[in-house]
PDB file of N, CA and C in Angstrom:
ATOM      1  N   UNK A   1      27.169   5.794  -4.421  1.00  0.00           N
ATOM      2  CA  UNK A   1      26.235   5.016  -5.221  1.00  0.00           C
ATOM      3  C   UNK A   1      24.950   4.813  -4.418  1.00  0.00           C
ATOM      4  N   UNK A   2      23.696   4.742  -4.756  1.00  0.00           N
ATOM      5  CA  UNK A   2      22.390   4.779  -4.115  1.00  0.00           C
ATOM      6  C   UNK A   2      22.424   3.201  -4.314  1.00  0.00           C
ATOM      7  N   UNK A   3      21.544   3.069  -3.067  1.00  0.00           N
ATOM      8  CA  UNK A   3      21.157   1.580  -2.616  1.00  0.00           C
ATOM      9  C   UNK A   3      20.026   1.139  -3.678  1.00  0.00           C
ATOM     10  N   UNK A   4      19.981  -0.159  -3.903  1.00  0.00           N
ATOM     11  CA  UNK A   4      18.396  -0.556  -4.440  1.00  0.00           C
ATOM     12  C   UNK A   4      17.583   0.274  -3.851  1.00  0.00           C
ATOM     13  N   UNK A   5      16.763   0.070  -4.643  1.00  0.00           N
ATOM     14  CA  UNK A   5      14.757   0.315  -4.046  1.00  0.00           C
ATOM     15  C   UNK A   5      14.374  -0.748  -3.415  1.00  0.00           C
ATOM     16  N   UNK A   6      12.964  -0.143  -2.860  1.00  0.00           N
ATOM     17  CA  UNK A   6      12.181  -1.373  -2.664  1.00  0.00           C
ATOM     18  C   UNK A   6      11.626  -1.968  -4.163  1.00  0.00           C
ATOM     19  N   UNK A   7      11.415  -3.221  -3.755  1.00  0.00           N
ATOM     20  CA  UNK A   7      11.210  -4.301  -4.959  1.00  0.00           C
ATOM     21  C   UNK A   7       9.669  -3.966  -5.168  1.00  0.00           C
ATOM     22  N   UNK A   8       8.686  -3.100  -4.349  1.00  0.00           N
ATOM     23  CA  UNK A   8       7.148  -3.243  -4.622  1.00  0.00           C
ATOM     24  C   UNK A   8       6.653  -1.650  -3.389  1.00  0.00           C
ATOM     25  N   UNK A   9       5.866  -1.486  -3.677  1.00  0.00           N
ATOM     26  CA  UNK A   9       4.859  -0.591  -2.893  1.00  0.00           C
ATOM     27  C   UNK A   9       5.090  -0.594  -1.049  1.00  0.00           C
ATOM     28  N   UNK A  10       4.481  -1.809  -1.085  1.00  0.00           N
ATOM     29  CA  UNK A  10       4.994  -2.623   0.354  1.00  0.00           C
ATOM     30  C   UNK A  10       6.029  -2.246   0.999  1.00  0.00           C
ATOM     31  N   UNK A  11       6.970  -2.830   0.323  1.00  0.00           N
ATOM     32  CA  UNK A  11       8.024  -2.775   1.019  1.00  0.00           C
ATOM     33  C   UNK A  11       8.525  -1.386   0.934  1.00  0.00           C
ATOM     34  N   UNK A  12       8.418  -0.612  -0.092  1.00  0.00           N
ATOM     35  CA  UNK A  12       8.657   0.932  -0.202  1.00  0.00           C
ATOM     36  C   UNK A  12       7.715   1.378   1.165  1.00  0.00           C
ATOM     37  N   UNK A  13       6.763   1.388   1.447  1.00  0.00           N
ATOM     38  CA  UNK A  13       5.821   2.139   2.471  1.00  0.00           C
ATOM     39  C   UNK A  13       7.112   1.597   3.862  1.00  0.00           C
ATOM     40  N   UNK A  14       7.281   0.439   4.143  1.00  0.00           N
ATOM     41  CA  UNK A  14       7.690  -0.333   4.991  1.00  0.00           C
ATOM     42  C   UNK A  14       8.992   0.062   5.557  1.00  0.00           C
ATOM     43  N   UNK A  15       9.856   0.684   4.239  1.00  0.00           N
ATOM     44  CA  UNK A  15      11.044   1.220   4.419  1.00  0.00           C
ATOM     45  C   UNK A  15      11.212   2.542   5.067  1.00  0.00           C
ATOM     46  N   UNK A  16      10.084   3.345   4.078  1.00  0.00           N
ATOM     47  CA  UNK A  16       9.854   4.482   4.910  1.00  0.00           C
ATOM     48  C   UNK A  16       9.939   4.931   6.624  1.00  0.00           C
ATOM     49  N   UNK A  17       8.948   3.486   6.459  1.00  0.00           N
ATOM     50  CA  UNK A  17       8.310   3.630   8.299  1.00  0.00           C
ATOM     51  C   UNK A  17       9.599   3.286   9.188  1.00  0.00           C
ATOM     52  N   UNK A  18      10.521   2.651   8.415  1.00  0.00           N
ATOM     53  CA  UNK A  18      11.446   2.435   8.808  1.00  0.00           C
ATOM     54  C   UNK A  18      12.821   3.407   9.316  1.00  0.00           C
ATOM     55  N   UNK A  19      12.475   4.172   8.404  1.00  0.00           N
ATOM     56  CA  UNK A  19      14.062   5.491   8.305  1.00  0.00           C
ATOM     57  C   UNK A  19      13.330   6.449   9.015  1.00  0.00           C
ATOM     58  N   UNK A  20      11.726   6.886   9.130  1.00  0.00           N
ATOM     59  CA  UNK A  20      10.952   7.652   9.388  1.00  0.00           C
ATOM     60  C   UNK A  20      11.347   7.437  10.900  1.00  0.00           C
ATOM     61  N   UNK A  21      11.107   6.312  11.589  1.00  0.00           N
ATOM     62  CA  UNK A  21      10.782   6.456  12.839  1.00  0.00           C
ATOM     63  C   UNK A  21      12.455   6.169  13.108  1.00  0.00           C
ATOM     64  N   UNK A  22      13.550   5.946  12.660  1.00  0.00           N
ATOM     65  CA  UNK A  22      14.999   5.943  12.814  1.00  0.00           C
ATOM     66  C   UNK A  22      15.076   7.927  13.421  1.00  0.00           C
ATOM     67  N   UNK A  23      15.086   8.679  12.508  1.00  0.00           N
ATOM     68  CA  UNK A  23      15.274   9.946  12.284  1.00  0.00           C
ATOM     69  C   UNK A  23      14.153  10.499  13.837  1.00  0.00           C
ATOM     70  N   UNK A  24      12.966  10.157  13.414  1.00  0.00           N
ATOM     71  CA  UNK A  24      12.259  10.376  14.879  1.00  0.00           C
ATOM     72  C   UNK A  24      12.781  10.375  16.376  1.00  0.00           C
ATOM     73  N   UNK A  25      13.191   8.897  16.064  1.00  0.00           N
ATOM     74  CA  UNK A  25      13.996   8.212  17.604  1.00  0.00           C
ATOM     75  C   UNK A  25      15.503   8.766  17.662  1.00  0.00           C
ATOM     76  N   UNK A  26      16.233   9.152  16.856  1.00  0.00           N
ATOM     77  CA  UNK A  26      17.446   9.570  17.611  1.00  0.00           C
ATOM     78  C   UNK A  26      17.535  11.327  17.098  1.00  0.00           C
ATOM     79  N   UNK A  27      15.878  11.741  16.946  1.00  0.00           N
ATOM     80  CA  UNK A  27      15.875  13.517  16.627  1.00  0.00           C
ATOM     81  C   UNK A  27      15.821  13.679  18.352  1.00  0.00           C
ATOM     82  N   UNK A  28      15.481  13.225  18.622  1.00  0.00           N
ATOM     83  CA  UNK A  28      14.295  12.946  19.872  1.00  0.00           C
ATOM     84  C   UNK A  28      15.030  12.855  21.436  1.00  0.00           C
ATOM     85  N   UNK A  29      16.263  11.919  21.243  1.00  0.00           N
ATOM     86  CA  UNK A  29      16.961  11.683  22.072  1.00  0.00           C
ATOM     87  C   UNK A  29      18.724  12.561  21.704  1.00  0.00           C
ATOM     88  N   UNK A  30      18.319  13.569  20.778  1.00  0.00           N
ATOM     89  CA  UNK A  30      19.485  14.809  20.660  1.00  0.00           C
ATOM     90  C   UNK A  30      20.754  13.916  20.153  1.00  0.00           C
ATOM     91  N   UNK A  31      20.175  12.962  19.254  1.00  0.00           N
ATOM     92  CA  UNK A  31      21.696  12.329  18.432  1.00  0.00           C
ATOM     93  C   UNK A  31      21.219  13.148  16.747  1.00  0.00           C
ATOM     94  N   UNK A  32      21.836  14.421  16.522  1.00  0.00           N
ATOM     95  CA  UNK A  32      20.939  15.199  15.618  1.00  0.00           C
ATOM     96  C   UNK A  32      22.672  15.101  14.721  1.00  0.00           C
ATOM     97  N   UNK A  33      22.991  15.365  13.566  1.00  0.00           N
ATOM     98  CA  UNK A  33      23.831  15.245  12.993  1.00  0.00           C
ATOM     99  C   UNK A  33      24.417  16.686  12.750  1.00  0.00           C
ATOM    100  N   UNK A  34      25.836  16.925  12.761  1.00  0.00           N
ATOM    101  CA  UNK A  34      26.146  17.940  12.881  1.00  0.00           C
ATOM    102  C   UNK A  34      27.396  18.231  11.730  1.00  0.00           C
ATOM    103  N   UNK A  35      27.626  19.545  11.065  1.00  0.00           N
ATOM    104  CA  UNK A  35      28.667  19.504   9.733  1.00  0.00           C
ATOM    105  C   UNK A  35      28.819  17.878   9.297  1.00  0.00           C
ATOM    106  N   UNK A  36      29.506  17.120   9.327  1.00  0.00           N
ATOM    107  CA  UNK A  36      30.187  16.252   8.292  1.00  0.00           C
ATOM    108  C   UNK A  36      29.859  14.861   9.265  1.00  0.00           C
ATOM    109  N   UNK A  37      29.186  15.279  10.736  1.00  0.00           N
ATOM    110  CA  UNK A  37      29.420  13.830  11.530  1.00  0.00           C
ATOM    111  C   UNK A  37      28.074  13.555  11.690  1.00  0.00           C
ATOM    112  N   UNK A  38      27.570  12.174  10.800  1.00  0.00           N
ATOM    113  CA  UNK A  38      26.361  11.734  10.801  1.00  0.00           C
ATOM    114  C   UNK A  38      26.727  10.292  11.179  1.00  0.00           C
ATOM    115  N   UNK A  39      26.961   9.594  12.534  1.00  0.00           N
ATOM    116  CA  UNK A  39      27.371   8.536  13.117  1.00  0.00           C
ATOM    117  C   UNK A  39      26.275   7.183  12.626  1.00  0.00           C
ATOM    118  N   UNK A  40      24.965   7.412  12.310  1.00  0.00           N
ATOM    119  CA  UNK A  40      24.114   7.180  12.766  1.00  0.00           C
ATOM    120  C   UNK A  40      22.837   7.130  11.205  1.00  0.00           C
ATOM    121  N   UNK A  41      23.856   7.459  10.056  1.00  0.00           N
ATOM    122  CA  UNK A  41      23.193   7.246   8.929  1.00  0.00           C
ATOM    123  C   UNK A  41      21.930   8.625   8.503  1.00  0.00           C
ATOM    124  N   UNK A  42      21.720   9.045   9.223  1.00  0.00           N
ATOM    125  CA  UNK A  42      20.889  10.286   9.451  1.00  0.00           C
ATOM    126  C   UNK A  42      20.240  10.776   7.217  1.00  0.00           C
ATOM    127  N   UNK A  43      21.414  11.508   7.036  1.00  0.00           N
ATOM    128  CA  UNK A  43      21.246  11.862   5.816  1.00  0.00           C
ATOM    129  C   UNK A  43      20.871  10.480   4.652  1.00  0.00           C
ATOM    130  N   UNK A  44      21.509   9.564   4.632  1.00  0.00           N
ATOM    131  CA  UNK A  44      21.058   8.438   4.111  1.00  0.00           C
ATOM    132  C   UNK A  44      19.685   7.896   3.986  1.00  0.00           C
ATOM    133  N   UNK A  45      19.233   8.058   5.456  1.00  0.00           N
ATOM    134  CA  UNK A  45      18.054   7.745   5.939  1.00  0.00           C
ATOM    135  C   UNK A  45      16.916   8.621   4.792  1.00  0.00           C
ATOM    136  N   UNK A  46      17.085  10.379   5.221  1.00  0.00           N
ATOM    137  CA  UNK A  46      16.448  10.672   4.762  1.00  0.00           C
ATOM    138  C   UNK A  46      16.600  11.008   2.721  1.00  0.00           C
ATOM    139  N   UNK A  47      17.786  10.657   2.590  1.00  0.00           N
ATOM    140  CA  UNK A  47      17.675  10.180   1.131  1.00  0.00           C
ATOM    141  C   UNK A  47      16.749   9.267   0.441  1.00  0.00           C
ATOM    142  N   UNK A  48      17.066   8.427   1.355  1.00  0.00           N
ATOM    143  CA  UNK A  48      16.339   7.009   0.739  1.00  0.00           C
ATOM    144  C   UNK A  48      14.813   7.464   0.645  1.00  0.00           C
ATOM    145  N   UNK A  49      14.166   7.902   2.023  1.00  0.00           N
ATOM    146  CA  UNK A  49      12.543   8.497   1.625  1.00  0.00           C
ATOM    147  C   UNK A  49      12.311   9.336   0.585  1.00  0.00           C
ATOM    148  N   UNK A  50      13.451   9.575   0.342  1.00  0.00           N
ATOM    149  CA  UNK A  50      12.911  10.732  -0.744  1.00  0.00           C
ATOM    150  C   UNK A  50      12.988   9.854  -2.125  1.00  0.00           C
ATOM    151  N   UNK A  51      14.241   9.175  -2.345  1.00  0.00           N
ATOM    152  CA  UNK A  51      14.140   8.614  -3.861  1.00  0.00           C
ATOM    153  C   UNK A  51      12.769   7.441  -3.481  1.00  0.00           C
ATOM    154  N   UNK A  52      12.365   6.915  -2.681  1.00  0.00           N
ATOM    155  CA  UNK A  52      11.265   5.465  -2.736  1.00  0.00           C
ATOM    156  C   UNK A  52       9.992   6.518  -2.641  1.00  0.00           C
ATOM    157  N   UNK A  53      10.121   8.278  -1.756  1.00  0.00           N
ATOM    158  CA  UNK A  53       8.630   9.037  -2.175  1.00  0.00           C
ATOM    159  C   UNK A  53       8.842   8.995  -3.827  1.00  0.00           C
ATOM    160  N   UNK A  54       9.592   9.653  -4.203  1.00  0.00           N
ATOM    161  CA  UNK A  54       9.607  10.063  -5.584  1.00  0.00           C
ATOM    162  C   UNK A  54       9.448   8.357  -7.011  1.00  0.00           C
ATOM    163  N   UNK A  55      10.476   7.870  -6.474  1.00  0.00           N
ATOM    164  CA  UNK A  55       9.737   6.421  -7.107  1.00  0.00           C
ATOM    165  C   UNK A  55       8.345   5.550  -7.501  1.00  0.00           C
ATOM    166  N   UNK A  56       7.775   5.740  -6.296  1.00  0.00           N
ATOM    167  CA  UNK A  56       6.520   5.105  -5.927  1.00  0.00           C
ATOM    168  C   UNK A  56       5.691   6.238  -6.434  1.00  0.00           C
ATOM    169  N   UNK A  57       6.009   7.258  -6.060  1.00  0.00           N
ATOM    170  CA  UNK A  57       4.736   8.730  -6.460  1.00  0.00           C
ATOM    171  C   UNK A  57       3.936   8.569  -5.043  1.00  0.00           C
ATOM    172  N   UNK A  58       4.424   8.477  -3.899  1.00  0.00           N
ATOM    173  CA  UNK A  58       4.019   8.267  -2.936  1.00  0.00           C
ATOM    174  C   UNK A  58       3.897   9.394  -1.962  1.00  0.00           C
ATOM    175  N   UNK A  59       2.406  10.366  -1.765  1.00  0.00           N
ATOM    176  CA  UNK A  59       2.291  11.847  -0.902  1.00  0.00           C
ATOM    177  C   UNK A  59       2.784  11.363   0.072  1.00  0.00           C
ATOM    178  N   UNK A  60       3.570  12.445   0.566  1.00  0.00           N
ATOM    179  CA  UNK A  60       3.943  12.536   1.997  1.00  0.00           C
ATOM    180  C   UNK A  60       4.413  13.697   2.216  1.00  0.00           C
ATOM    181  N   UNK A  61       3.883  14.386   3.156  1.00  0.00           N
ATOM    182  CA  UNK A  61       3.775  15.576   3.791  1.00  0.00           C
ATOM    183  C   UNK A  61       4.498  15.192   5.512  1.00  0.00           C
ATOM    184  N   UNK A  62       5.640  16.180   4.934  1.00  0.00           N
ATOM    185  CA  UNK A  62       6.950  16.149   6.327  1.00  0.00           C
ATOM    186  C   UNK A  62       6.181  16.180   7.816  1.00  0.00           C
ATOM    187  N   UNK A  63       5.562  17.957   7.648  1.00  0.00           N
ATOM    188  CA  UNK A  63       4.767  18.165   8.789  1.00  0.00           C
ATOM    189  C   UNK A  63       3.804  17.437   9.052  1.00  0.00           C
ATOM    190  N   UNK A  64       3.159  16.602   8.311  1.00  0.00           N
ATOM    191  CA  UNK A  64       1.862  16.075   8.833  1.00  0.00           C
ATOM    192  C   UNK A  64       2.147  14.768   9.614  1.00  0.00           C
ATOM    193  N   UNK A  65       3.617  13.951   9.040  1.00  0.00           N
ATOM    194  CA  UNK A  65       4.267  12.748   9.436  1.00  0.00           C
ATOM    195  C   UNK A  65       4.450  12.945  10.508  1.00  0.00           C
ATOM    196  N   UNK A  66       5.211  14.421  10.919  1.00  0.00           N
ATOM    197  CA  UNK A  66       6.018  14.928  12.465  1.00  0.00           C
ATOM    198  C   UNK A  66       4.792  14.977  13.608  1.00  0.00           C
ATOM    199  N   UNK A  67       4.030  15.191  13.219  1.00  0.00           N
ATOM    200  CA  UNK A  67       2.534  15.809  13.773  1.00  0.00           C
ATOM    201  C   UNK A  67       2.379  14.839  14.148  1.00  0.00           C
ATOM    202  N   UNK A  68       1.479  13.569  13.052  1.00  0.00           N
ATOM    203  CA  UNK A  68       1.037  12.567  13.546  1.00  0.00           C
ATOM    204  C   UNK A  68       1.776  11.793  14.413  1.00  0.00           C
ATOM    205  N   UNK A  69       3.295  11.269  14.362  1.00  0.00           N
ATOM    206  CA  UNK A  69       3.896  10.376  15.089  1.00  0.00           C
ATOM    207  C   UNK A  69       4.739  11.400  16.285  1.00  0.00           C
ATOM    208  N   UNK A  70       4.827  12.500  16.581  1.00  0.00           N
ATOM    209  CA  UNK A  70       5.543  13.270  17.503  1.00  0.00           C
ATOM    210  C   UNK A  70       5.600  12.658  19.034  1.00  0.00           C
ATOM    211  N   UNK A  71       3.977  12.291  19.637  1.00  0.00           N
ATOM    212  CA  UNK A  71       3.601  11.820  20.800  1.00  0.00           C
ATOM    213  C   UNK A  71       4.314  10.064  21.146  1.00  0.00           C
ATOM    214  N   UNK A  72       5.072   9.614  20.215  1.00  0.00           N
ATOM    215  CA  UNK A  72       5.395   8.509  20.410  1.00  0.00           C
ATOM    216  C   UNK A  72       6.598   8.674  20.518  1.00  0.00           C
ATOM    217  N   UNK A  73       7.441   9.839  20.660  1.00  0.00           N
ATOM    218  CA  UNK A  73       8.809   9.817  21.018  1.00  0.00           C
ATOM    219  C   UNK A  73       9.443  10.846  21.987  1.00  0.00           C
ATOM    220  N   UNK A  74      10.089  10.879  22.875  1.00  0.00           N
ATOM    221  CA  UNK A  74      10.576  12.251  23.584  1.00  0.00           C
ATOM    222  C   UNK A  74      10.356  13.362  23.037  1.00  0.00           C
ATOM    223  N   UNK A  75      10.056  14.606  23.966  1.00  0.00           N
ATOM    224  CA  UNK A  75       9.713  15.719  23.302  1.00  0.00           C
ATOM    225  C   UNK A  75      10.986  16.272  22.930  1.00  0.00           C
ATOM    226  N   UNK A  76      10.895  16.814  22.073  1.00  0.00           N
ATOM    227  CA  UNK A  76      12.110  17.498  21.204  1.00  0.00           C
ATOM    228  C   UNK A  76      11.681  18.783  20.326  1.00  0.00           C
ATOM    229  N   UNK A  77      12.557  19.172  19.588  1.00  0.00           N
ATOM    230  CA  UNK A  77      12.506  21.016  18.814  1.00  0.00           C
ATOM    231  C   UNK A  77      12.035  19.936  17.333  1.00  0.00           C
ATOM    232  N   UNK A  78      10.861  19.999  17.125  1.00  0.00           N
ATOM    233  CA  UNK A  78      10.185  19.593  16.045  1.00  0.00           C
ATOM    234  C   UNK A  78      11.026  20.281  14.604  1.00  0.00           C
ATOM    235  N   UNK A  79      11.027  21.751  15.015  1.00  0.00           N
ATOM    236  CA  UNK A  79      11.471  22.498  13.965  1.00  0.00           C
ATOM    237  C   UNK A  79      12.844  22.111  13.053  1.00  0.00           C
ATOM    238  N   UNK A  80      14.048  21.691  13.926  1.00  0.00           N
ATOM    239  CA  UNK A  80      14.993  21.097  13.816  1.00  0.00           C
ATOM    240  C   UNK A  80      14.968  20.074  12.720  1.00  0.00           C
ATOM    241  N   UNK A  81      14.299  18.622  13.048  1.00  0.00           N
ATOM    242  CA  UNK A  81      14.103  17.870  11.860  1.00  0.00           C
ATOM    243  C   UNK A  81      13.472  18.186  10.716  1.00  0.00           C
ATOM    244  N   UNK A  82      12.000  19.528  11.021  1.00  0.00           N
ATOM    245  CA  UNK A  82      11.987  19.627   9.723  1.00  0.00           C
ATOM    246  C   UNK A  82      12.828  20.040   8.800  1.00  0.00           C
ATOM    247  N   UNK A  83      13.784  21.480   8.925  1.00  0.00           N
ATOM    248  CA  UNK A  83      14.581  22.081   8.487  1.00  0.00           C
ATOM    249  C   UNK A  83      15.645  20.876   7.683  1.00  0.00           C
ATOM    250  N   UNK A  84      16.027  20.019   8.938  1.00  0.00           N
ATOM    251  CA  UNK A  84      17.205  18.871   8.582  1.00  0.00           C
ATOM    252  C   UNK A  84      16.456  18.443   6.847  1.00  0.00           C
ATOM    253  N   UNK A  85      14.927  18.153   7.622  1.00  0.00           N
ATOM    254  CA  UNK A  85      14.665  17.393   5.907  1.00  0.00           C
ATOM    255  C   UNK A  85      14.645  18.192   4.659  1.00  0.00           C
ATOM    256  N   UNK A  86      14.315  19.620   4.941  1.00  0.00           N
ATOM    257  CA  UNK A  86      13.882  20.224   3.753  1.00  0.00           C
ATOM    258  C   UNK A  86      15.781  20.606   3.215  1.00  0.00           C
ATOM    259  N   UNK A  87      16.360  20.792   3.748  1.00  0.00           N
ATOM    260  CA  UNK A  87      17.843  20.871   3.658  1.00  0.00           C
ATOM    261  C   UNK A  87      18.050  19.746   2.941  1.00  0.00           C
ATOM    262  N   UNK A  88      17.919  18.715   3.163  1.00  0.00           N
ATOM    263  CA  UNK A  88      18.518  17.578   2.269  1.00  0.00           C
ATOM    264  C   UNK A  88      17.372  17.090   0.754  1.00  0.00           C
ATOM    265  N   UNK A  89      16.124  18.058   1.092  1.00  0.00           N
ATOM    266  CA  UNK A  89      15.655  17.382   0.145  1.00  0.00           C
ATOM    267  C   UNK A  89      15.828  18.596  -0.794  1.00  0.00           C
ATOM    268  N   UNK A  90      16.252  19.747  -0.587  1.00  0.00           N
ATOM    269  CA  UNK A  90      16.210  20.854  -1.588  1.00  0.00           C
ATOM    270  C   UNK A  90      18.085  20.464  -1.941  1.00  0.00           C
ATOM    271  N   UNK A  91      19.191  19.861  -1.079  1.00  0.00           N
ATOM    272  CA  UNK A  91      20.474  19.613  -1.900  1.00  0.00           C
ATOM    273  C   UNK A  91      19.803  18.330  -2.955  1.00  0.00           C
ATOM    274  N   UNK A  92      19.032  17.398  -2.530  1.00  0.00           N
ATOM    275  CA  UNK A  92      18.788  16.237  -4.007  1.00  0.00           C
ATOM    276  C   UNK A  92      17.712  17.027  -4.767  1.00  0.00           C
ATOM    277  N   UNK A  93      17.360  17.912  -4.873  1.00  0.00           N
ATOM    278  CA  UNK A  93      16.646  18.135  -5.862  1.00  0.00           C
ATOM    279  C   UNK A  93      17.474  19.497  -6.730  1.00  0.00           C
ATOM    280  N   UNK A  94      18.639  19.936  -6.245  1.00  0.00           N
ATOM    281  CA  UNK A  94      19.631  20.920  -6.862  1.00  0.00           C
ATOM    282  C   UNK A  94      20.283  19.972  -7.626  1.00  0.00           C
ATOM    283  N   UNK A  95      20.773  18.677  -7.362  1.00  0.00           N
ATOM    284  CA  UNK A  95      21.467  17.524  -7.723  1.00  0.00           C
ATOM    285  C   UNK A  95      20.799  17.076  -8.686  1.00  0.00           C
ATOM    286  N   UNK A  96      19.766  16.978  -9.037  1.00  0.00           N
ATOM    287  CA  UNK A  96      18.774  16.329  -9.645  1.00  0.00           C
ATOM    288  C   UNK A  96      18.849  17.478 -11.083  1.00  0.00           C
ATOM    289  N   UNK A  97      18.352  18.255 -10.674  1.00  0.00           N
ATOM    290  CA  UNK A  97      18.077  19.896 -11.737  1.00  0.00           C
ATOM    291  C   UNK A  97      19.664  19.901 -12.359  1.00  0.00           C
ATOM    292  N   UNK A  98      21.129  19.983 -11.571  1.00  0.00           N
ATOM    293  CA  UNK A  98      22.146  19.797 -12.280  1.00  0.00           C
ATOM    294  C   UNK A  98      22.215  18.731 -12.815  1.00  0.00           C
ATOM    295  N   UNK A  99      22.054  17.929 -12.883  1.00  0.00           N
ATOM    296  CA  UNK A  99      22.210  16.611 -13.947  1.00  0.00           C
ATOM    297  C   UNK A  99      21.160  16.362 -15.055  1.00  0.00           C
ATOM    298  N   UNK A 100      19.721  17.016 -14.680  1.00  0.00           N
ATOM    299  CA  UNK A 100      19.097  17.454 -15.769  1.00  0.00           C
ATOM    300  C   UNK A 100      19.676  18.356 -16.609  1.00  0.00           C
ATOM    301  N   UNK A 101      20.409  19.306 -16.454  1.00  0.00           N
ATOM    302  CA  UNK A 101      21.240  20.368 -17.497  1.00  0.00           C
ATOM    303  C   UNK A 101      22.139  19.649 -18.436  1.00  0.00           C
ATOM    304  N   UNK A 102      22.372  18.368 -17.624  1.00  0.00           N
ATOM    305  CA  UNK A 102      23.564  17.905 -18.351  1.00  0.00           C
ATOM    306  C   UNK A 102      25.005  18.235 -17.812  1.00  0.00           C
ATOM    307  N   UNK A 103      25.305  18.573 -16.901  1.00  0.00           N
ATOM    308  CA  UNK A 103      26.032  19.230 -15.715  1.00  0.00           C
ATOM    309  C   UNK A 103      27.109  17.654 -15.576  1.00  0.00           C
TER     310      UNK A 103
END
């Protein structure tokens, strides 16, 4: 079952910054999630940005996020998280398209 939303804009941006820099800080320090063991909420995380982007109608561009905030966390394989995100955001949007069919 999916969690509430944020109740407003605010707190949607707020949440973001929240799971955003979660996923950052333990991409960073090699706690990266692997087959079925996500200790650490990982996929959740980046669920939630996606239903409060898509909610709000709120741009956000993966690479430009990674870019801008990269220098504020251990260096790490950038490439890695992106992949992680586009992976989870292309399974909710297969999820999405099957339940549009009526599936």
């Amino acid at each position: 079952e999916d969690s509430e939303l944020p109740a407003n804009l605010f707190a949607g941006i707020l949440a973001i910054a929240y799971k955003f820099d979660n996923l950052m800080a333990l991409f960073s320090i090699g706690k990266i999630p692997t087959g079925s063991r996500d200790p650490f909420a990982l996929r959740r995380a980046v669920a939630g940005i996606i239903r409060i982007v898509t909610h709000f109608d709120i741009p956000f561009n993966i690479t430009e996020m990674i870019e801008i905030f990269k220098s504020e966390y251990a260096e790490f394989e950038i490439s890695q998280l992106e992949k992680y995100i586009h992976q989870l955001l292309h399974e909710y949007l297969s999820l999405l398209l099957w339940k549009y069919r009526g599936n």
